[in-house]
Protein backbone atom coordinates (compact mmCIF):
# COMPACT_ATOMS: atom_id res chain seq x y z
CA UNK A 1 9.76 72.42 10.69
CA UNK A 2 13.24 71.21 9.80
CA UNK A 3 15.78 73.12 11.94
CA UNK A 4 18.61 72.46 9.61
CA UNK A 5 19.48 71.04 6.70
CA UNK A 6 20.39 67.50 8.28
CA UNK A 7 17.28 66.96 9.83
CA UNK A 8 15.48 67.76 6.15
CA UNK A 9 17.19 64.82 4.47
CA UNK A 10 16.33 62.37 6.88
CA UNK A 11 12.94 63.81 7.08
CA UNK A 12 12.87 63.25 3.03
CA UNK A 13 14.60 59.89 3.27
CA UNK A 14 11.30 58.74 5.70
CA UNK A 15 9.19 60.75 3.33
CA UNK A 16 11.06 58.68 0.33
CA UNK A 17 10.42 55.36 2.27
CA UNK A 18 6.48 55.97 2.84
CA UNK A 19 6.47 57.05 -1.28
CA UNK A 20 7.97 54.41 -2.63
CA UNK A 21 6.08 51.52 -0.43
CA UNK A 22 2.97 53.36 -1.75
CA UNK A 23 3.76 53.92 -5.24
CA UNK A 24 4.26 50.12 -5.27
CA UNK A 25 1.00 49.43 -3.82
CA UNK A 26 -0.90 51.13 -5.91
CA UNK A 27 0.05 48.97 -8.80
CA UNK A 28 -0.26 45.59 -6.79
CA UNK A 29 -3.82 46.52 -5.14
CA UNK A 30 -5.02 47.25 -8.77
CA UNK A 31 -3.50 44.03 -10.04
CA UNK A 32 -5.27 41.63 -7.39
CA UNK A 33 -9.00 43.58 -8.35
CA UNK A 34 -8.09 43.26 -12.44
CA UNK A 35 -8.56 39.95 -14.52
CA UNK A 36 -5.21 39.76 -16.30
CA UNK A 37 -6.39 40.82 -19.61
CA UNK A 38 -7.92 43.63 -17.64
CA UNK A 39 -5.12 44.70 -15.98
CA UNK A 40 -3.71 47.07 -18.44
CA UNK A 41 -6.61 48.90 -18.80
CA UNK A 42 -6.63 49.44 -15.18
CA UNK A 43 -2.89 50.43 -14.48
CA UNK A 44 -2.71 52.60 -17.35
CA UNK A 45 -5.52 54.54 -15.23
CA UNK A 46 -2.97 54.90 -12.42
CA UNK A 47 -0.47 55.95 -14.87
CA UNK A 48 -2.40 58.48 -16.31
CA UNK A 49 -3.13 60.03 -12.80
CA UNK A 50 0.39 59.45 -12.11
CA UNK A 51 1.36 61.80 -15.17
CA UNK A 52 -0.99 64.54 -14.65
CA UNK A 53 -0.03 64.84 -11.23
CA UNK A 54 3.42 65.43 -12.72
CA UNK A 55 2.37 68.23 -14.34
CA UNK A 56 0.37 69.80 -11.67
CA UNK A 57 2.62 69.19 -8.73
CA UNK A 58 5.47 71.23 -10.02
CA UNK A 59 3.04 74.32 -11.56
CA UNK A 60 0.93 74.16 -8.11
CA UNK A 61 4.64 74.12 -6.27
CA UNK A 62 6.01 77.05 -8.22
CA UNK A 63 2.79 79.21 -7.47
CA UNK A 64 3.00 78.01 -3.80
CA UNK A 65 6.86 79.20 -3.54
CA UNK A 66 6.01 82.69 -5.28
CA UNK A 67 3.27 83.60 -3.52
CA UNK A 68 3.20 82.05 -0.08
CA UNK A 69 6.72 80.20 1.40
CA UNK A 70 8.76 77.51 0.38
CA UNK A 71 7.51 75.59 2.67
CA UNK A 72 4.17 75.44 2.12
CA UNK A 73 5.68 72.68 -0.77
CA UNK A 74 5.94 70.18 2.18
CA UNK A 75 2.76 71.28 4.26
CA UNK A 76 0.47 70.76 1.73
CA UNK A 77 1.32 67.40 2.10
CA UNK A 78 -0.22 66.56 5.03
CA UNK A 79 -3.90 67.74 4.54
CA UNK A 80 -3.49 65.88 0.91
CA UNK A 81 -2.42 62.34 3.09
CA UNK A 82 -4.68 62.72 5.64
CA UNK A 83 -7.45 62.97 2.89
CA UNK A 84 -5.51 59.60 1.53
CA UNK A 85 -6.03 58.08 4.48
CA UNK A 86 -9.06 58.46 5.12
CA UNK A 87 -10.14 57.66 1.75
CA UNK A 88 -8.41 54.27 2.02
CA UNK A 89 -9.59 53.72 5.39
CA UNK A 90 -13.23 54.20 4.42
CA UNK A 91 -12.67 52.43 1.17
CA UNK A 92 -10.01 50.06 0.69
CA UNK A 93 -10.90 46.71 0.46
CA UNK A 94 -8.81 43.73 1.53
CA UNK A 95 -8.77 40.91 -1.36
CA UNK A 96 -5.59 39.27 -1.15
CA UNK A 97 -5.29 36.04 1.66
CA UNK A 98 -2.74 36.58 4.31
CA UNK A 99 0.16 34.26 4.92
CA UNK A 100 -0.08 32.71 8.52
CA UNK A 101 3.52 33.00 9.10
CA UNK A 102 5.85 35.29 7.57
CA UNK A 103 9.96 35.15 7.53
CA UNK A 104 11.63 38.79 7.23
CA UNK A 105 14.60 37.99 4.64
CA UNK A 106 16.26 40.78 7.41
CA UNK A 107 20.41 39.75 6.14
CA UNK A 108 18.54 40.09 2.67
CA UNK A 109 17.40 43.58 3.23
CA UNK A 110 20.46 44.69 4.43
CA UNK A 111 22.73 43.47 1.60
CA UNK A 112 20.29 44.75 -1.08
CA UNK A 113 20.46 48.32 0.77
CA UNK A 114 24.39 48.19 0.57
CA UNK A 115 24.59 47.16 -2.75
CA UNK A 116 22.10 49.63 -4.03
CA UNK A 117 23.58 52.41 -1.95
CA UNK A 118 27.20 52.29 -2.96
CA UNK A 119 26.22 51.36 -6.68
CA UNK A 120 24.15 54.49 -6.83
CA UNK A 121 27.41 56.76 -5.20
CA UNK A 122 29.28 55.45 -7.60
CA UNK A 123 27.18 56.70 -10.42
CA UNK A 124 26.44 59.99 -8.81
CA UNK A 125 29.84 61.19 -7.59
CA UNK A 126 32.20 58.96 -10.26
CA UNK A 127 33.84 61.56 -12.92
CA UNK A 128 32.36 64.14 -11.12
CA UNK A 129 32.98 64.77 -7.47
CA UNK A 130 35.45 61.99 -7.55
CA UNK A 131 37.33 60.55 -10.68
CA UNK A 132 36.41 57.31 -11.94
CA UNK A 133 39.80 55.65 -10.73
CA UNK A 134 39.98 57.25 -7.46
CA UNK A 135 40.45 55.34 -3.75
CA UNK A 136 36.67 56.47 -2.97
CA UNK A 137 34.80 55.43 -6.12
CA UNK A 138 37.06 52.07 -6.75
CA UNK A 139 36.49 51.57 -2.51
CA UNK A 140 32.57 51.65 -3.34
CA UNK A 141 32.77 49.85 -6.15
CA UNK A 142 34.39 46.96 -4.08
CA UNK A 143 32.01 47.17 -1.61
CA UNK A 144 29.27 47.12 -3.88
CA UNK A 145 30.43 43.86 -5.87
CA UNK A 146 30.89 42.19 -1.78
CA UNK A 147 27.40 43.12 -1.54
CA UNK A 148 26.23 41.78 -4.81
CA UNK A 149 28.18 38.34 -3.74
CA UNK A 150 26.57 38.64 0.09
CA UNK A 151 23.06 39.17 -1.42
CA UNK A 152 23.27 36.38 -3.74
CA UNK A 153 24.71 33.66 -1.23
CA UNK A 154 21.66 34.82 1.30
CA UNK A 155 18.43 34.68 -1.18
CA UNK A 156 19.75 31.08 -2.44
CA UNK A 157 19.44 29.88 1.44
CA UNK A 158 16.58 32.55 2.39
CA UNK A 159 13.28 30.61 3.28
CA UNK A 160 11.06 33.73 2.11
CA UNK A 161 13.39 35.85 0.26
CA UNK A 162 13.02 39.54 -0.77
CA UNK A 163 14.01 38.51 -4.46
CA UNK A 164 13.46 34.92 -5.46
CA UNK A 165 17.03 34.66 -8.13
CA UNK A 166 14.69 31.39 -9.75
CA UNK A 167 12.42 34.60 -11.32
CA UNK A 168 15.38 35.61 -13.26
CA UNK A 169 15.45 32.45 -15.18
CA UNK A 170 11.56 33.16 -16.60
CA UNK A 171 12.60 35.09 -19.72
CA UNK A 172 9.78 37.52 -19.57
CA UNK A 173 10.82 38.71 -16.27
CA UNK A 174 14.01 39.46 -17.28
CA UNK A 175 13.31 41.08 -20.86
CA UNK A 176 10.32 43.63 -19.13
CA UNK A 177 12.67 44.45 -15.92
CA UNK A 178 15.63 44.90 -18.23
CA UNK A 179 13.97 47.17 -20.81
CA UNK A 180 12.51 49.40 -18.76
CA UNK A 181 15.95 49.92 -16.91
CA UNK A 182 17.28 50.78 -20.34
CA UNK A 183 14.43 53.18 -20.88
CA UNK A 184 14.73 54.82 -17.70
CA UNK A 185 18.04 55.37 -17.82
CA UNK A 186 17.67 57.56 -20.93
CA UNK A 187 14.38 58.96 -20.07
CA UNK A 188 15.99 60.04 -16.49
CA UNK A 189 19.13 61.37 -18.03
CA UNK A 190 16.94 63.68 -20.29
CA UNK A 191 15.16 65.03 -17.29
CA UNK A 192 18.32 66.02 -15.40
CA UNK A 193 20.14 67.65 -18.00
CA UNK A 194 17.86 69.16 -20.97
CA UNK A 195 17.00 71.87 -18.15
CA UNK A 196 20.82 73.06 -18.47
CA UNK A 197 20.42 72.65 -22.48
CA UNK A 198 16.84 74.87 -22.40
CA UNK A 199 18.50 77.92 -20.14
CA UNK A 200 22.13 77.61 -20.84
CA UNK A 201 21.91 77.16 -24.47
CA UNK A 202 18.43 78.42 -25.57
CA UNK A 203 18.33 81.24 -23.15
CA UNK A 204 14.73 80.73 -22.15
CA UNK A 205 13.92 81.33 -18.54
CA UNK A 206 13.25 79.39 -15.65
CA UNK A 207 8.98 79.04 -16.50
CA UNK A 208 9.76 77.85 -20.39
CA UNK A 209 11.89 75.15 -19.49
CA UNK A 210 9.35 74.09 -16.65
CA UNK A 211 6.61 73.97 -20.00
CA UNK A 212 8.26 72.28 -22.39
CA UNK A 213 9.55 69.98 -19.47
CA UNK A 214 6.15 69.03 -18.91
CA UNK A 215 5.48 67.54 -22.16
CA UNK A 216 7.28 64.71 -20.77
CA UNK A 217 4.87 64.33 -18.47
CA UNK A 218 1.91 64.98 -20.62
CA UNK A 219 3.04 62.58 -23.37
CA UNK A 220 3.90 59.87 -20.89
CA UNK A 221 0.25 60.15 -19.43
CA UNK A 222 -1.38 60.05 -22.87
CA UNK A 223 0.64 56.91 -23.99
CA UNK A 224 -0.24 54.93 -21.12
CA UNK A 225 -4.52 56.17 -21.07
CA UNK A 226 -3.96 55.19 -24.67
CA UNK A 227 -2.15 51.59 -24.75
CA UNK A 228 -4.37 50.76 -21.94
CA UNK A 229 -7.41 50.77 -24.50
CA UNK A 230 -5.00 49.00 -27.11
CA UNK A 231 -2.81 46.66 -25.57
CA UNK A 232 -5.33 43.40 -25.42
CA UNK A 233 -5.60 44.55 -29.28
CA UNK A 234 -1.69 44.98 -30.57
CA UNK A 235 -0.11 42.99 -28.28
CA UNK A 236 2.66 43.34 -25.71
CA UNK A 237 5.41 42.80 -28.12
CA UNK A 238 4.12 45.23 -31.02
CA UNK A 239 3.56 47.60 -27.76
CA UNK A 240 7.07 47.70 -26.62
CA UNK A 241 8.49 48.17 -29.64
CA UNK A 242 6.50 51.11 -30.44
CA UNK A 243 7.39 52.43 -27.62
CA UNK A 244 10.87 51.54 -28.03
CA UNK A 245 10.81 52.81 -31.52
CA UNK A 246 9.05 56.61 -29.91
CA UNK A 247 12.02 56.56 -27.91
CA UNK A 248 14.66 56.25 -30.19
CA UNK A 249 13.63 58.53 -32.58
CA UNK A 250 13.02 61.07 -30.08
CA UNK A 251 16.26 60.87 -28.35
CA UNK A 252 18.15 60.71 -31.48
CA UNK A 253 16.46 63.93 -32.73
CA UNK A 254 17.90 65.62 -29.58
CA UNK A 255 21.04 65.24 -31.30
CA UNK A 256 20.17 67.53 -33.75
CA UNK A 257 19.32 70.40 -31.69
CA UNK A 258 21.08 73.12 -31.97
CA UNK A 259 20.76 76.84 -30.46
CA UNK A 260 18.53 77.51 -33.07
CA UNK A 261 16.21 75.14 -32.20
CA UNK A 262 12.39 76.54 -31.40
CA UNK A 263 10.78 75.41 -28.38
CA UNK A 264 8.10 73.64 -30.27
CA UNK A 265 10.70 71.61 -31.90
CA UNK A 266 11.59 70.57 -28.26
CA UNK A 267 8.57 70.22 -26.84
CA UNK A 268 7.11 67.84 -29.84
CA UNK A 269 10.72 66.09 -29.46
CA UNK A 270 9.94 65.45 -25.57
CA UNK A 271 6.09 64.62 -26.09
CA UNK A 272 7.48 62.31 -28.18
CA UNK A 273 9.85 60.31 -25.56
CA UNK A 274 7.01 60.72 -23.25
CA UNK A 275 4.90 58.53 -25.22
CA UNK A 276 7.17 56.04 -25.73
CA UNK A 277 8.19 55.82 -22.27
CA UNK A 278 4.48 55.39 -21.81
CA UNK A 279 4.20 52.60 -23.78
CA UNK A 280 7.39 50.79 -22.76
CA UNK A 281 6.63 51.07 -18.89
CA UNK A 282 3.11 49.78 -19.23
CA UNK A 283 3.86 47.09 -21.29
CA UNK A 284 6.94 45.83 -19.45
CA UNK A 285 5.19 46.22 -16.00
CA UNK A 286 2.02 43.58 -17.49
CA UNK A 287 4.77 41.79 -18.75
CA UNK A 288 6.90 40.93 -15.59
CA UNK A 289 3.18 40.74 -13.51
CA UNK A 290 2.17 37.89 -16.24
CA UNK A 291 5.76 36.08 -16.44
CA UNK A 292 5.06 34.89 -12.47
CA UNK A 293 1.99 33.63 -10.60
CA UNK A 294 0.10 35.88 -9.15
CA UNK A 295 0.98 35.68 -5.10
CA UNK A 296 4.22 36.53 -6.27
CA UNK A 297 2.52 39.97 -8.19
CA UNK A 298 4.07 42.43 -4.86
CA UNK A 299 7.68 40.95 -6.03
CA UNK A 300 6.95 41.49 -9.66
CA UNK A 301 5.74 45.08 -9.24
CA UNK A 302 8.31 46.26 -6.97
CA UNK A 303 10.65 44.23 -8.93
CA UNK A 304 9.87 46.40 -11.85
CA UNK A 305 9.87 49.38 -9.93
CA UNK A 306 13.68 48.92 -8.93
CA UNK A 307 14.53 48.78 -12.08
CA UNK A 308 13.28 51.84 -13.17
CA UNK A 309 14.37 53.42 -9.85
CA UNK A 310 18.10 52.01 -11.14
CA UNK A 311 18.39 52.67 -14.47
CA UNK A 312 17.47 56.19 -13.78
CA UNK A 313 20.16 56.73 -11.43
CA UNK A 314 22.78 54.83 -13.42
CA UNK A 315 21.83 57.06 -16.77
CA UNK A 316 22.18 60.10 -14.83
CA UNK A 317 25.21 58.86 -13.70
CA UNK A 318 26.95 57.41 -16.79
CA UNK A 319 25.68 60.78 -18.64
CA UNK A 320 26.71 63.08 -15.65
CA UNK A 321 30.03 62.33 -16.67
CA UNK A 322 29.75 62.93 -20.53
CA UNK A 323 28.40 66.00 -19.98
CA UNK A 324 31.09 67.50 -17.24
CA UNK A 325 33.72 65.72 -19.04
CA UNK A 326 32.79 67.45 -22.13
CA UNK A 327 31.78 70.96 -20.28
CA UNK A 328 35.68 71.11 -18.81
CA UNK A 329 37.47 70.21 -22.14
CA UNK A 330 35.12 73.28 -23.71
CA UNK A 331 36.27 75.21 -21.01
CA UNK A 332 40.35 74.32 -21.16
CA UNK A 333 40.14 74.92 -24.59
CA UNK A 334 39.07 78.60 -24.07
């Protein structure tokens, strides 16, 4: 119903606000009902439905936008969240006791938003739209660091904050949040530009690069169902490393593509990172959950979910730049 294209993004940025609050929930609902040696099992559930919605939300979206209208991709949201609704109306139970009296870390809020905001500008329009030493990108990065200081000075004196800086000092929450920043950051990057590798270099079409994109998906979904079987059994340590290990052997084989390479090659490649991404997240989200007690397990989820949510956008970013950087010297050279 958008009349313009203004009134889409802030429709999407509500949208984006109701998404992420749920995608966080999810997780933290199936945490309170799981037995902490239970709980991988369980959230590797989610994360399997999470994956093969992946891969049936953009095939289902394509077929939508061919044969019906574009935006038929938003409507069929609504009779989906009205079924959600009713389905956790009906069937959502309430186990977690409520706090009497709650204090809204508001000045907390706000500096995190600022902070986040101009970091991420910085990463999306540095060496691209703007260069990295320009007035705009060195003005955000200054407001950013202000932010940083502001946000820090208010959670030490917060009575309830949004992020407690005393988790940071349990080493498990900082090794699980940290690695899976890492991990996203390369995982993301991969996403945004193998699509420009797949049609500008292989020459396959619009569909085939939606496929082989999908093994992402796929093998991220299949890790997770898997480890969640597994993890009480390996470990989270041997878990994240064979995840970690998945994803550096698949990301270093990208280096050898070529314009020869066959589409299998990439799609095993992908299905490869997808599995190790799998791993990784799972492990690193039971990780953080275990590292603090459990009415703190909303902060540890979301916690972790941030840091994916970051990394991502810094690795598309940071690689942005590489890849324009390198696209324009290829291009004054001819």
């Amino acid at each position: 119903l958008a009349p313009n294209m203004t009134f889409l993004i802030v429709a999407r940025v509500f949208q984006g606000i109701g998404a992420g609050g749920n995608f966080a929930l999810v997780y933290i609902a199936l945490s309170d009902v799981s037995t902490p040696e239970r709980r991988g099992k369980t959230l590797s559930l989610a994360s399997s439905i999470w994956g093969i919605a992946s891969l049936l939300g953009p095939t289902l979206g394509g077929f939508i936008v061919t044969y019906f209208s574009w935006r038929w991709i938003f409507f069929i949201n609504v009779p989906l969240g009205l079924l959600s609704l009713g389905g956790i109306a009906l069937y959502l139970i309430e186990t977690r006791a409520k706090k009497e009296k709650v204090y809204l870390d508001l000045a907390g809020v706000v500096l995190l938003a600022v902070f986040i905001l101009s970091l991420l500008i910085v990463f999306l329009l540095g060496g691209r739209t703007y260069e990295w030493h320009s007035i705009p990108i060195i003005s955000l990065a200054v407001v950013s660091v202000l932010a940083a200081g502001g946000f820090y000075y208010v959670e030490k004196r917060a009575v309830e904050p949004i992020l407690s800086l005393r988790f940071f000092e349990i080493k498990e929450f900082r090794i699980g949040n940290g690695a899976v920043f890492l991990s996203s950051s390369a995982n993301f990057a991969l996403c945004a530009f193998a699509p420009l590798y797949i049609q500008g270099a292989l020459c396959k079409s619009p569909k085939m690069e939606g496929v082989v994109m999908q093994s992402l998906s796929l093998g991220w979904s299949l890790g997770s169902l898997v480890l969640g079987q597994i993890l009480n059994i390996l470990g989270h340590r041997a878990s994240a490393l064979m995840g970690s290990v998945c994803l550096v052997l698949g990301c270093g084989a990208c280096l050898f593509f070529t314009t020869q390479t066959s589409m299998l090659t990439v799609f095993l490649v992908f299905f490869v990172i997808g599995i190790g991404m799998g791993f990784v997240v799972l492990t690193t989200l039971v990780v953080v959950q275990n590292s603090i007690d459990i009415s703190d397990l909303g902060v540890a989820t979301t916690s972790h979910q941030f840091a994916r949510t970051m990394g991502g956008t810094v690795g598309i970013g940071i690689c942005g730049s590489f890849v324009i950087s390198k696209i324009s010297r290829a291009a004054d050279a001819m």
